[in-house]
PDB file of N, CA and C in Angstrom:
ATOM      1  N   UNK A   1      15.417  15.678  -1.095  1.00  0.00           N
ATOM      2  CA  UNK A   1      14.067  15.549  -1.626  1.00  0.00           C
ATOM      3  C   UNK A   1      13.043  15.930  -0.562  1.00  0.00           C
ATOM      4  N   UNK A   2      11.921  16.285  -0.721  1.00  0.00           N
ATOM      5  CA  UNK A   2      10.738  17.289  -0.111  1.00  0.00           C
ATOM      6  C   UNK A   2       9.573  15.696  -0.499  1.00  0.00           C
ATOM      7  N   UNK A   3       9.564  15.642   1.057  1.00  0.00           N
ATOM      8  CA  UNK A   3       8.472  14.556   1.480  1.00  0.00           C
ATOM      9  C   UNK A   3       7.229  15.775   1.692  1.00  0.00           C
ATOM     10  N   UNK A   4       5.801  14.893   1.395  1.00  0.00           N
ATOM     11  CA  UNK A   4       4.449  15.572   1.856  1.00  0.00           C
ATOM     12  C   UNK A   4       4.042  14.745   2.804  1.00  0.00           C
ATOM     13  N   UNK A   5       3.835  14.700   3.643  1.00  0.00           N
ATOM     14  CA  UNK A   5       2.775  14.049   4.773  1.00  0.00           C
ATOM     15  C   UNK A   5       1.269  14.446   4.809  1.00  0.00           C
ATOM     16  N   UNK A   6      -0.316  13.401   4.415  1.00  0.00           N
ATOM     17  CA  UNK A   6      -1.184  13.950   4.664  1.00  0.00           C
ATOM     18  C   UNK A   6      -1.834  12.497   5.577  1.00  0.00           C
ATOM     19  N   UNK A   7      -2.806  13.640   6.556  1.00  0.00           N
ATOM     20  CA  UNK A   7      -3.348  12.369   7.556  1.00  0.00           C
ATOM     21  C   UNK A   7      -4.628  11.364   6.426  1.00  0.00           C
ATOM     22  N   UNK A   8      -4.688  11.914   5.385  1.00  0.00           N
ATOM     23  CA  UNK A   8      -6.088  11.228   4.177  1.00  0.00           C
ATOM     24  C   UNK A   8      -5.494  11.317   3.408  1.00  0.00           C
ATOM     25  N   UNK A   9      -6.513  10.271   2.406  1.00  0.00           N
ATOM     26  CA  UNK A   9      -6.173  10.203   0.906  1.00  0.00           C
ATOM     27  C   UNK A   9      -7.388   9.467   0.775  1.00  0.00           C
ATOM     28  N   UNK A  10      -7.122  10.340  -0.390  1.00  0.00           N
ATOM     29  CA  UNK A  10      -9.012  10.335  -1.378  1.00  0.00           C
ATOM     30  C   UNK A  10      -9.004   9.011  -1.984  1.00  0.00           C
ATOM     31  N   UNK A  11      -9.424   8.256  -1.437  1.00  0.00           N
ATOM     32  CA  UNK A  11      -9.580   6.488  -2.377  1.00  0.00           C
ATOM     33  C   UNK A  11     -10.673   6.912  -3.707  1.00  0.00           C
ATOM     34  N   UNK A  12     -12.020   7.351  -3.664  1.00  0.00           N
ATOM     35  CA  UNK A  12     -12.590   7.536  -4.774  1.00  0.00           C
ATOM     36  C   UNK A  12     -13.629   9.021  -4.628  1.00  0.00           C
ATOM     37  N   UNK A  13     -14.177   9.100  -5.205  1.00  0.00           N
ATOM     38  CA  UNK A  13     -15.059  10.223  -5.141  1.00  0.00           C
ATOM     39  C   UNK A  13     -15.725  10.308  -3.701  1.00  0.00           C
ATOM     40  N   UNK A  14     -16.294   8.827  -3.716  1.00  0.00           N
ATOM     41  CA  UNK A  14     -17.077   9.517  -2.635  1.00  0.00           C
ATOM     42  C   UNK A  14     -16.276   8.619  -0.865  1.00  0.00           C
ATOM     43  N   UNK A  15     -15.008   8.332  -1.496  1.00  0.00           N
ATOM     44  CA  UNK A  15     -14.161   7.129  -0.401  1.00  0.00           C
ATOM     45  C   UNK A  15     -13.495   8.013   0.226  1.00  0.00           C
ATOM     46  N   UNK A  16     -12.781   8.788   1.339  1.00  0.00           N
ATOM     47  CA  UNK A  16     -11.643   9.165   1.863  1.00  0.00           C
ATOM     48  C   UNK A  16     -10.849   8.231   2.971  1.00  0.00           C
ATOM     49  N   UNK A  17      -9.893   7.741   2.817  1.00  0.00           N
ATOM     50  CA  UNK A  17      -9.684   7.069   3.712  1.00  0.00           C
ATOM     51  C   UNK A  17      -8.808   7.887   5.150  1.00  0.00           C
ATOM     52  N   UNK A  18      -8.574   7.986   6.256  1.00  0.00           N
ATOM     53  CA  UNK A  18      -8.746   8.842   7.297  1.00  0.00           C
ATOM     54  C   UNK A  18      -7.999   7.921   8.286  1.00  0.00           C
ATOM     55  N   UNK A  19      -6.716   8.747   9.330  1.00  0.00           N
ATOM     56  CA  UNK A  19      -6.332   7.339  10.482  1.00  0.00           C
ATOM     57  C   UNK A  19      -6.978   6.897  11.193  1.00  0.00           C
ATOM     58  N   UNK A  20      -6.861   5.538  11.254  1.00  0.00           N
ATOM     59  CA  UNK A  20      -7.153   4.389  12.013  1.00  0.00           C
ATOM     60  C   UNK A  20      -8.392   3.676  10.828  1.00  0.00           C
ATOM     61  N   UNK A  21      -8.618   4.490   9.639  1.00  0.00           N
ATOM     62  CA  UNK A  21      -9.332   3.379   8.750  1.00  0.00           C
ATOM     63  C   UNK A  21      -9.382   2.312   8.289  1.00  0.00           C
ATOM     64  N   UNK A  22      -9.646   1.231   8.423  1.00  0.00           N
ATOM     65  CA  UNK A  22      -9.194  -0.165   7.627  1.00  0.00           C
ATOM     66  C   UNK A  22      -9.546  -0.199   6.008  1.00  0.00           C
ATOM     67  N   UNK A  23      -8.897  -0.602   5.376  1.00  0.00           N
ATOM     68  CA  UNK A  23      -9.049  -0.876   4.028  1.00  0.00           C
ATOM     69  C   UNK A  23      -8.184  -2.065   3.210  1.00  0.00           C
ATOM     70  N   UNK A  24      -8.428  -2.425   2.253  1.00  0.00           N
ATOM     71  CA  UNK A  24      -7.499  -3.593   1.444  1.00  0.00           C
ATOM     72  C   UNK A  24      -6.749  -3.227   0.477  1.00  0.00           C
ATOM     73  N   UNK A  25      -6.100  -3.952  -0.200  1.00  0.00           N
ATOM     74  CA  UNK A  25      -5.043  -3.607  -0.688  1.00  0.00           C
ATOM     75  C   UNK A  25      -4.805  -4.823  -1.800  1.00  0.00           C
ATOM     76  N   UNK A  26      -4.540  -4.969  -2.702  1.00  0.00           N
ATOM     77  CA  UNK A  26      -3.817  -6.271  -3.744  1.00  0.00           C
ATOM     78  C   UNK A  26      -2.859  -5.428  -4.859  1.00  0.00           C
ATOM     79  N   UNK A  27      -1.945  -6.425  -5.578  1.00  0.00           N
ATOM     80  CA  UNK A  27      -0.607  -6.141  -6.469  1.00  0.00           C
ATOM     81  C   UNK A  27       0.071  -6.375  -5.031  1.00  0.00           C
ATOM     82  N   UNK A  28       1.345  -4.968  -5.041  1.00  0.00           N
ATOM     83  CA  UNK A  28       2.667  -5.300  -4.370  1.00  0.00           C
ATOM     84  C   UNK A  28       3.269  -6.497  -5.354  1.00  0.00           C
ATOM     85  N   UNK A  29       4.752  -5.925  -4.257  1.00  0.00           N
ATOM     86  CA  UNK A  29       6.211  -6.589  -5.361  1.00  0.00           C
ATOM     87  C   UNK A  29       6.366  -8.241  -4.967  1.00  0.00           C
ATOM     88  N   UNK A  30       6.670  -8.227  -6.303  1.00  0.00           N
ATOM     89  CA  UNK A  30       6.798  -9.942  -6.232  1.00  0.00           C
ATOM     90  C   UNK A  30       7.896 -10.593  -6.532  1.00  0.00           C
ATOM     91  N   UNK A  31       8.433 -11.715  -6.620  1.00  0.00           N
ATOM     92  CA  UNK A  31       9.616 -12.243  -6.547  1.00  0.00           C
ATOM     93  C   UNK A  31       9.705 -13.228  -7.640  1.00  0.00           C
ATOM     94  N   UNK A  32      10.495 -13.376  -8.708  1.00  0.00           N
ATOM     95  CA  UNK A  32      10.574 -13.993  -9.956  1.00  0.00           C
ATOM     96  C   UNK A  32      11.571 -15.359  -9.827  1.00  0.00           C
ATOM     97  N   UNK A  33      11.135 -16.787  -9.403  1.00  0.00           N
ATOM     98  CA  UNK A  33      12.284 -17.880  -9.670  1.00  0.00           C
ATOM     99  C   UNK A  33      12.635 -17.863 -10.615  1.00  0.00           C
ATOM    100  N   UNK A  34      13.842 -18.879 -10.464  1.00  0.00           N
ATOM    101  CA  UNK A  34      14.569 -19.357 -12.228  1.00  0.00           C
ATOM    102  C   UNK A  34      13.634 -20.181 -13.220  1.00  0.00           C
ATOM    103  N   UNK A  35      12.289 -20.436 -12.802  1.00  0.00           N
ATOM    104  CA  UNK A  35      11.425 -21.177 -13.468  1.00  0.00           C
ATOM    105  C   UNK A  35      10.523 -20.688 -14.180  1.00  0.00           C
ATOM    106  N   UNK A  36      10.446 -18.793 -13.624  1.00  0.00           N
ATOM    107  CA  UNK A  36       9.611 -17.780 -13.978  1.00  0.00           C
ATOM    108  C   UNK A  36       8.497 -18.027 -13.272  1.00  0.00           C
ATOM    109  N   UNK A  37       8.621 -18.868 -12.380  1.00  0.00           N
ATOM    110  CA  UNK A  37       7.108 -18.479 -10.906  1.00  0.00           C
ATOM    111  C   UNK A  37       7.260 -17.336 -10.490  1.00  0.00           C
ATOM    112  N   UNK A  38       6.029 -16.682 -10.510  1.00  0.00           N
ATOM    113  CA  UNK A  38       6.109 -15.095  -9.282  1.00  0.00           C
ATOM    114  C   UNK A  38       5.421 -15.529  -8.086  1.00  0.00           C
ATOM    115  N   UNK A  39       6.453 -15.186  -6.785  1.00  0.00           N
ATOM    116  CA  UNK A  39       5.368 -15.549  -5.701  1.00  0.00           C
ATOM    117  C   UNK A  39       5.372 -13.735  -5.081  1.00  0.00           C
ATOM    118  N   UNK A  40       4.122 -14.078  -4.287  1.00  0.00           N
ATOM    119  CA  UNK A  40       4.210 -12.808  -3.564  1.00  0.00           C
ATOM    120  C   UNK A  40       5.029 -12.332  -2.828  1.00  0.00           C
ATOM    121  N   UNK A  41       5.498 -11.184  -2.675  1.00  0.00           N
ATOM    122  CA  UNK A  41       5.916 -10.605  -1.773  1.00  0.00           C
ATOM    123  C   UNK A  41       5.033  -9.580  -0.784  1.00  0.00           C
ATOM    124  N   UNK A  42       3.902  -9.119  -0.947  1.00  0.00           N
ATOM    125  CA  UNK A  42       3.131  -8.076  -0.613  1.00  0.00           C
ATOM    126  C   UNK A  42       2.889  -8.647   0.556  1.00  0.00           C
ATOM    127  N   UNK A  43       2.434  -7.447   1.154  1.00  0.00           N
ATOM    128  CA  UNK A  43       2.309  -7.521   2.741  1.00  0.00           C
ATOM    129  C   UNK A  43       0.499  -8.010   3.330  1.00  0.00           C
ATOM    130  N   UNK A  44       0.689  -8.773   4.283  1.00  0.00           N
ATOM    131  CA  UNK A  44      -0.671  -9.407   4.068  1.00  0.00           C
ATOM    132  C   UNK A  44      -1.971  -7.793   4.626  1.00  0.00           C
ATOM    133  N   UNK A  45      -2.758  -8.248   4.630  1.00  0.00           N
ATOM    134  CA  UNK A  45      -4.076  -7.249   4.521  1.00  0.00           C
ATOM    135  C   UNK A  45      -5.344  -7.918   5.634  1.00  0.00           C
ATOM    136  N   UNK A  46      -5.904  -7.233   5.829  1.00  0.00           N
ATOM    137  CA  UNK A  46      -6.500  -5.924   5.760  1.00  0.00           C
ATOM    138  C   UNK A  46      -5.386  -4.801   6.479  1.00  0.00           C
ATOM    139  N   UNK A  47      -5.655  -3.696   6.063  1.00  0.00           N
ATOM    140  CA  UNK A  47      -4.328  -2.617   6.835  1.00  0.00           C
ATOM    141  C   UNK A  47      -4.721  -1.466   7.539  1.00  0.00           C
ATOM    142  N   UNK A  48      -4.290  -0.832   8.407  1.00  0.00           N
ATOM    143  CA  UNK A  48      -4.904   0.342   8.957  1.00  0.00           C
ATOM    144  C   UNK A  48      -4.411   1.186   8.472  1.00  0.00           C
ATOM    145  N   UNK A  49      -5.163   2.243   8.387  1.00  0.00           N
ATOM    146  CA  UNK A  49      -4.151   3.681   7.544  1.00  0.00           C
ATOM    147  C   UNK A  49      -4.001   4.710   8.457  1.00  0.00           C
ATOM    148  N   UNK A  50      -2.352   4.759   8.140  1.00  0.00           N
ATOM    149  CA  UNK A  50      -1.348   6.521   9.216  1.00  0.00           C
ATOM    150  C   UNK A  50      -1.642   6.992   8.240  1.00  0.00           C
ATOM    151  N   UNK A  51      -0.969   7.403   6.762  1.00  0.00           N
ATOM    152  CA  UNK A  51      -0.963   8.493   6.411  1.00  0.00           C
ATOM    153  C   UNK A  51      -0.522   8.292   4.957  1.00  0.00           C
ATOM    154  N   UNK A  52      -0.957   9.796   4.374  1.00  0.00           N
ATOM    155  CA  UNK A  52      -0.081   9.568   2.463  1.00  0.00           C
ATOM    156  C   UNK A  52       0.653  10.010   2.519  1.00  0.00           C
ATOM    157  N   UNK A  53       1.908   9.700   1.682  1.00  0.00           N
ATOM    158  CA  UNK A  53       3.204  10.397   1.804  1.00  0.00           C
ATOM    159  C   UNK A  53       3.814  10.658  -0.075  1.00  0.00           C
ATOM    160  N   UNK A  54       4.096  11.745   0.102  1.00  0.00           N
ATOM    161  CA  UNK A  54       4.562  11.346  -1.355  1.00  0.00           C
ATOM    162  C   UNK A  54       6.261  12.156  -0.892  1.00  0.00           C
ATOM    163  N   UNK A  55       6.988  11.345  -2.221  1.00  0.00           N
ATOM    164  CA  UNK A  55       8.554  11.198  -1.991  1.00  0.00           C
ATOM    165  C   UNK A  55       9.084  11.413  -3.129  1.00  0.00           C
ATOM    166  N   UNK A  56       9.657  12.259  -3.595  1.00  0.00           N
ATOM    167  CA  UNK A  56      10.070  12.575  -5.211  1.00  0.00           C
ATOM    168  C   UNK A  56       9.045  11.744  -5.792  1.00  0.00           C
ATOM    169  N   UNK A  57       9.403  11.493  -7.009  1.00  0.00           N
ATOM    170  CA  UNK A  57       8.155  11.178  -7.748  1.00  0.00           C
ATOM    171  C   UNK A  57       7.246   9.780  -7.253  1.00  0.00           C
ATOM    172  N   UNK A  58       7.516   9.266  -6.390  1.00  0.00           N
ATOM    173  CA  UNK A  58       6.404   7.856  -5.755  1.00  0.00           C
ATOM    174  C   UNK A  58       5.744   8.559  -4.579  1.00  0.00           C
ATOM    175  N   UNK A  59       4.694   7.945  -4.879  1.00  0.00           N
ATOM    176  CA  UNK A  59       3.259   8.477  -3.415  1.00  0.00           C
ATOM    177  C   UNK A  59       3.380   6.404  -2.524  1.00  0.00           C
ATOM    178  N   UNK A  60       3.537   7.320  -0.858  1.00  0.00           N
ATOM    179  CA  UNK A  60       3.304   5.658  -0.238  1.00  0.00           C
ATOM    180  C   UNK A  60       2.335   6.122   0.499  1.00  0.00           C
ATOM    181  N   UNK A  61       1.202   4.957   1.127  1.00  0.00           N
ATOM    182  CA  UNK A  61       0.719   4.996   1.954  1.00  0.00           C
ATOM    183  C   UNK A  61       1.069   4.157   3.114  1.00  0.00           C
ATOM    184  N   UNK A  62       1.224   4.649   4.314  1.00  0.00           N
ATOM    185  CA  UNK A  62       1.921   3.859   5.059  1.00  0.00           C
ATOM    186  C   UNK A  62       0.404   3.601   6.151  1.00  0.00           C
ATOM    187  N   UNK A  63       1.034   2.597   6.622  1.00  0.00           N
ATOM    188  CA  UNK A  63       0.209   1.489   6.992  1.00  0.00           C
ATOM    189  C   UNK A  63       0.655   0.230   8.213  1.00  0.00           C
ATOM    190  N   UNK A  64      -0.588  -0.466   8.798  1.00  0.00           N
ATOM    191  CA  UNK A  64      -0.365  -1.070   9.838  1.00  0.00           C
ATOM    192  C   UNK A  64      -0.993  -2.698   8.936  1.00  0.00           C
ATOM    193  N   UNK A  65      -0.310  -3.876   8.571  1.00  0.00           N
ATOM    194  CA  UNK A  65      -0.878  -4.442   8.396  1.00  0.00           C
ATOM    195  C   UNK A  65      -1.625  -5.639   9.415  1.00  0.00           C
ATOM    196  N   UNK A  66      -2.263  -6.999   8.759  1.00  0.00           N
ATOM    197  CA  UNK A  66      -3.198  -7.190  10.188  1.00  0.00           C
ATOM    198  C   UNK A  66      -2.270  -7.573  11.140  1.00  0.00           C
ATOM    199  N   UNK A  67      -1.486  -7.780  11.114  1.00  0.00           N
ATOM    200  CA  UNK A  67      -0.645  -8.256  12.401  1.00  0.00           C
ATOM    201  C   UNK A  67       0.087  -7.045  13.698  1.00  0.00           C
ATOM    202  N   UNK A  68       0.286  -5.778  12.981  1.00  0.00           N
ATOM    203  CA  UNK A  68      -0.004  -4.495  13.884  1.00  0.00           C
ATOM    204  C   UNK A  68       1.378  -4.287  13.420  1.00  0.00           C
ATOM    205  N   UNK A  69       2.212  -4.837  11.986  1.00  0.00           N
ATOM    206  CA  UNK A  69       3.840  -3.795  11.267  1.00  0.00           C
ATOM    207  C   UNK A  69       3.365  -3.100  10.658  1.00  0.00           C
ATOM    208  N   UNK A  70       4.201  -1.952  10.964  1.00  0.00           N
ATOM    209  CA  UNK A  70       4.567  -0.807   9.960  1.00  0.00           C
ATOM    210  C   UNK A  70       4.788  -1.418   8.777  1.00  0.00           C
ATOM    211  N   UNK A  71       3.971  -0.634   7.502  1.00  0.00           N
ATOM    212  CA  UNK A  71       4.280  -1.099   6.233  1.00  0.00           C
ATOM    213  C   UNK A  71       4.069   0.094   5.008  1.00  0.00           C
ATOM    214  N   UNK A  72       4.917   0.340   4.507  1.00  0.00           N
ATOM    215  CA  UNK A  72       5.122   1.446   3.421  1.00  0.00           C
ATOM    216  C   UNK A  72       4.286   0.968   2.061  1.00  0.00           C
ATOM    217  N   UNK A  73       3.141   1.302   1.526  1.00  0.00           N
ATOM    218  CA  UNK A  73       2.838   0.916   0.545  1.00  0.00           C
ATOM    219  C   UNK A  73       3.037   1.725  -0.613  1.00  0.00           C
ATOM    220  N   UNK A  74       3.768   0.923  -1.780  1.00  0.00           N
ATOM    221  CA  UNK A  74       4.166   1.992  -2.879  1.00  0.00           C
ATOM    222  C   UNK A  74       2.678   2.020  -3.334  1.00  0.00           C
ATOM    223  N   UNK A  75       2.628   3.075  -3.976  1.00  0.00           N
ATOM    224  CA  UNK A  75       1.202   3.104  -4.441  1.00  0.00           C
ATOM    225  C   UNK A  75       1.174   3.913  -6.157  1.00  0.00           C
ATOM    226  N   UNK A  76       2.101   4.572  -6.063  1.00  0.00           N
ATOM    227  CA  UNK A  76       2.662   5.526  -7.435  1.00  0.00           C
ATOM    228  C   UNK A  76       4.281   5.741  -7.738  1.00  0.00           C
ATOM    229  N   UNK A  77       4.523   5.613  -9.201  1.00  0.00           N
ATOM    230  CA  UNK A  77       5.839   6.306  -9.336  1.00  0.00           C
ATOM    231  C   UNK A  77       6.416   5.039  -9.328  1.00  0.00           C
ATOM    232  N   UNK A  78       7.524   5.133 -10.296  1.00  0.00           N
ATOM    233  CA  UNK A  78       8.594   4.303 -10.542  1.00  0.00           C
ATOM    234  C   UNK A  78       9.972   4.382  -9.382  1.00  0.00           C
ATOM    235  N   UNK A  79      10.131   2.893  -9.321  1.00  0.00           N
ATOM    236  CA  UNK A  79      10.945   2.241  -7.996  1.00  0.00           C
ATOM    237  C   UNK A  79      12.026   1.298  -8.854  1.00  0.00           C
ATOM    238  N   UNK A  80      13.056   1.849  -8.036  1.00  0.00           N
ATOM    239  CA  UNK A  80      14.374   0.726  -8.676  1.00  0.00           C
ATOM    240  C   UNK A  80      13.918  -0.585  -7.264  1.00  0.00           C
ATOM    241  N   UNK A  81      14.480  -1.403  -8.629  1.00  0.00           N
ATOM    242  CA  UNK A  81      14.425  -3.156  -7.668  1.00  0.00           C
ATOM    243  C   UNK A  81      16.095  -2.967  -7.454  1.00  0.00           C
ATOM    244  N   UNK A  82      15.890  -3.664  -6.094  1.00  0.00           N
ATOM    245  CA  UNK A  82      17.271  -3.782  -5.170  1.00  0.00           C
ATOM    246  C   UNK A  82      18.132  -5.312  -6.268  1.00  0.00           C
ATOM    247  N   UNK A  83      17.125  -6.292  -7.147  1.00  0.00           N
ATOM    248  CA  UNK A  83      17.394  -7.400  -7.732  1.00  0.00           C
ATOM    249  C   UNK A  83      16.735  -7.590  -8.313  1.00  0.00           C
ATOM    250  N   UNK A  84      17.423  -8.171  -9.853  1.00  0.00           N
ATOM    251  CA  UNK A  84      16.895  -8.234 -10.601  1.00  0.00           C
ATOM    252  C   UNK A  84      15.428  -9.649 -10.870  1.00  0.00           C
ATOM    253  N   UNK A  85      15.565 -10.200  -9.756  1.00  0.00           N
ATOM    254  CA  UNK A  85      14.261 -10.827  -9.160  1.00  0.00           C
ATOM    255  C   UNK A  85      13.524 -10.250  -8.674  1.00  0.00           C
ATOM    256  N   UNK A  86      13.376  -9.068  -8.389  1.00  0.00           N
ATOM    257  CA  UNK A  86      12.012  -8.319  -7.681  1.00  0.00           C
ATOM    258  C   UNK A  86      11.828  -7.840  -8.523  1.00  0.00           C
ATOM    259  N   UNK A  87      10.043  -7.596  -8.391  1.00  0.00           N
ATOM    260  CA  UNK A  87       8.944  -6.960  -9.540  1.00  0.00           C
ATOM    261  C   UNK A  87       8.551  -5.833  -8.737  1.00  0.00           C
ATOM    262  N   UNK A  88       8.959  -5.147  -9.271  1.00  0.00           N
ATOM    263  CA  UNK A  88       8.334  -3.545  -7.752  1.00  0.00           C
ATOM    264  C   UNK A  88       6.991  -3.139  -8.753  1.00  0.00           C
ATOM    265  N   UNK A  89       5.703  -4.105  -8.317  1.00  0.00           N
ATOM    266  CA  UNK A  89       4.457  -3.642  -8.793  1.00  0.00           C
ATOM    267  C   UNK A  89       4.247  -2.600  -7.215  1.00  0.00           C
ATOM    268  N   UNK A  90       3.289  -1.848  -7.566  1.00  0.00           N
ATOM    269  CA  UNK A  90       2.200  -0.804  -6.517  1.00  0.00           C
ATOM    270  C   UNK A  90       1.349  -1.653  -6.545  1.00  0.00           C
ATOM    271  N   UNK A  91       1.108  -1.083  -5.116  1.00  0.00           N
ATOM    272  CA  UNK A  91      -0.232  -1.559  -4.765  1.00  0.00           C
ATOM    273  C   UNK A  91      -1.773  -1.001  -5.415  1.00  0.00           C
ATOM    274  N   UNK A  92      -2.343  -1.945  -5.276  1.00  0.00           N
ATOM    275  CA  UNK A  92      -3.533  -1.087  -5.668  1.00  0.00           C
ATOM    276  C   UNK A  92      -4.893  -0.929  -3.857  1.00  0.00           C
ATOM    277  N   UNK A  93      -5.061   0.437  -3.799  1.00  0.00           N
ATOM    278  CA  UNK A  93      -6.143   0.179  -2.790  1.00  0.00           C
ATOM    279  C   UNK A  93      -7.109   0.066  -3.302  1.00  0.00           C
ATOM    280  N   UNK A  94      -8.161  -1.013  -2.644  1.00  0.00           N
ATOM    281  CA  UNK A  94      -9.703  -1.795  -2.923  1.00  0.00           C
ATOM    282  C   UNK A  94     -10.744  -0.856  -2.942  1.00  0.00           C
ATOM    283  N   UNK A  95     -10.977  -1.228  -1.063  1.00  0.00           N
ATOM    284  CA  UNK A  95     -12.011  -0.672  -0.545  1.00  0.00           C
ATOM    285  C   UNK A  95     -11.852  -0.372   0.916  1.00  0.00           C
ATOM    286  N   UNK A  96     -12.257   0.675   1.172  1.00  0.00           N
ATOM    287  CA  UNK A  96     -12.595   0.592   2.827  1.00  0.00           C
ATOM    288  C   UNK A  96     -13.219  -0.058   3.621  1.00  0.00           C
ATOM    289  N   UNK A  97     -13.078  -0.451   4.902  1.00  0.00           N
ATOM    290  CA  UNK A  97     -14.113  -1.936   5.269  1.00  0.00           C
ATOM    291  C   UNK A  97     -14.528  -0.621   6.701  1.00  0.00           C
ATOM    292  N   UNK A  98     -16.220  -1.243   6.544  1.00  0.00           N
ATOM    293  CA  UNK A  98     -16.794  -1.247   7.249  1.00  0.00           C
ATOM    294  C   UNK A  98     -16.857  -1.746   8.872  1.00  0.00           C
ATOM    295  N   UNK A  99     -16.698  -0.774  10.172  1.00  0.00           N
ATOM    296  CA  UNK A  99     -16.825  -1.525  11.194  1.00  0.00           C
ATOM    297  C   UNK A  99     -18.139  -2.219  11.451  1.00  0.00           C
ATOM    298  N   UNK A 100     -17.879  -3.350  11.821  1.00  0.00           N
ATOM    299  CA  UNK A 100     -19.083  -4.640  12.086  1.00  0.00           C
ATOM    300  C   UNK A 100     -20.055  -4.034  13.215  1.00  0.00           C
ATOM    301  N   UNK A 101     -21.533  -3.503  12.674  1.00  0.00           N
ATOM    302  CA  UNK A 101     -22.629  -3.165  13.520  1.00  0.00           C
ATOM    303  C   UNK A 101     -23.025  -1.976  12.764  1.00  0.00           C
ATOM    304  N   UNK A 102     -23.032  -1.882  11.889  1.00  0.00           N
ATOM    305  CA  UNK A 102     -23.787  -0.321  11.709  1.00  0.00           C
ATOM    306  C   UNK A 102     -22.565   0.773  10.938  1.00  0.00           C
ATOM    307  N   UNK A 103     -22.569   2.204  10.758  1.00  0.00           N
ATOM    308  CA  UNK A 103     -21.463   2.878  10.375  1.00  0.00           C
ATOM    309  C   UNK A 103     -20.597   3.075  11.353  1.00  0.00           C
TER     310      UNK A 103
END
């Protein structure tokens, strides 16, 4: 399979997000008890952004979350669950955050 690597990805019209950008993130895969609780699994946030990647049919954005791991965010495209307790939701990206003082 034929990976793309790009250093951006267009969050909205007028959003590009670019490395070393911070931005947020909510969804990600979740984990189903025998009681039918979902707890999270998603990786905590705010995240820095390396790069978009797309991979046969799923796009990830990979990412630094706040603690400074590598983290693959599914973002598109259908994903087999390793168990039938995982919910392989995508992420959704928010917004870009602003550095504190000005642009």
């Amino acid at each position: 399979m034929d990976e793309l690597r790009h250093d951006e990805y267009r969050l909205s019209q007028r959003v590009t997000l670019k490395r070393g950008h911070r931005f947020r993130a909510n969804g990600g895969p979740q984990f189903q008890l025998a009681s039918g609780e979902k707890v999270s699994l998603a990786a905590p946030g705010p995240f820095v952004f390396l790069a978009h990647c797309k991979h046969g049919g799923c796009e990830y954005i990979e990412a630094l979350d706040r603690h400074g791991n590598f983290v693959p965010l599914h973002i598109t495209g259908e994903r087999r669950s390793v168990s039938s307790e995982i919910i392989t939701r995508p992420y959704r990206l928010r917004n870009r955050l602003r550095m504190k003082g000005g642009r």
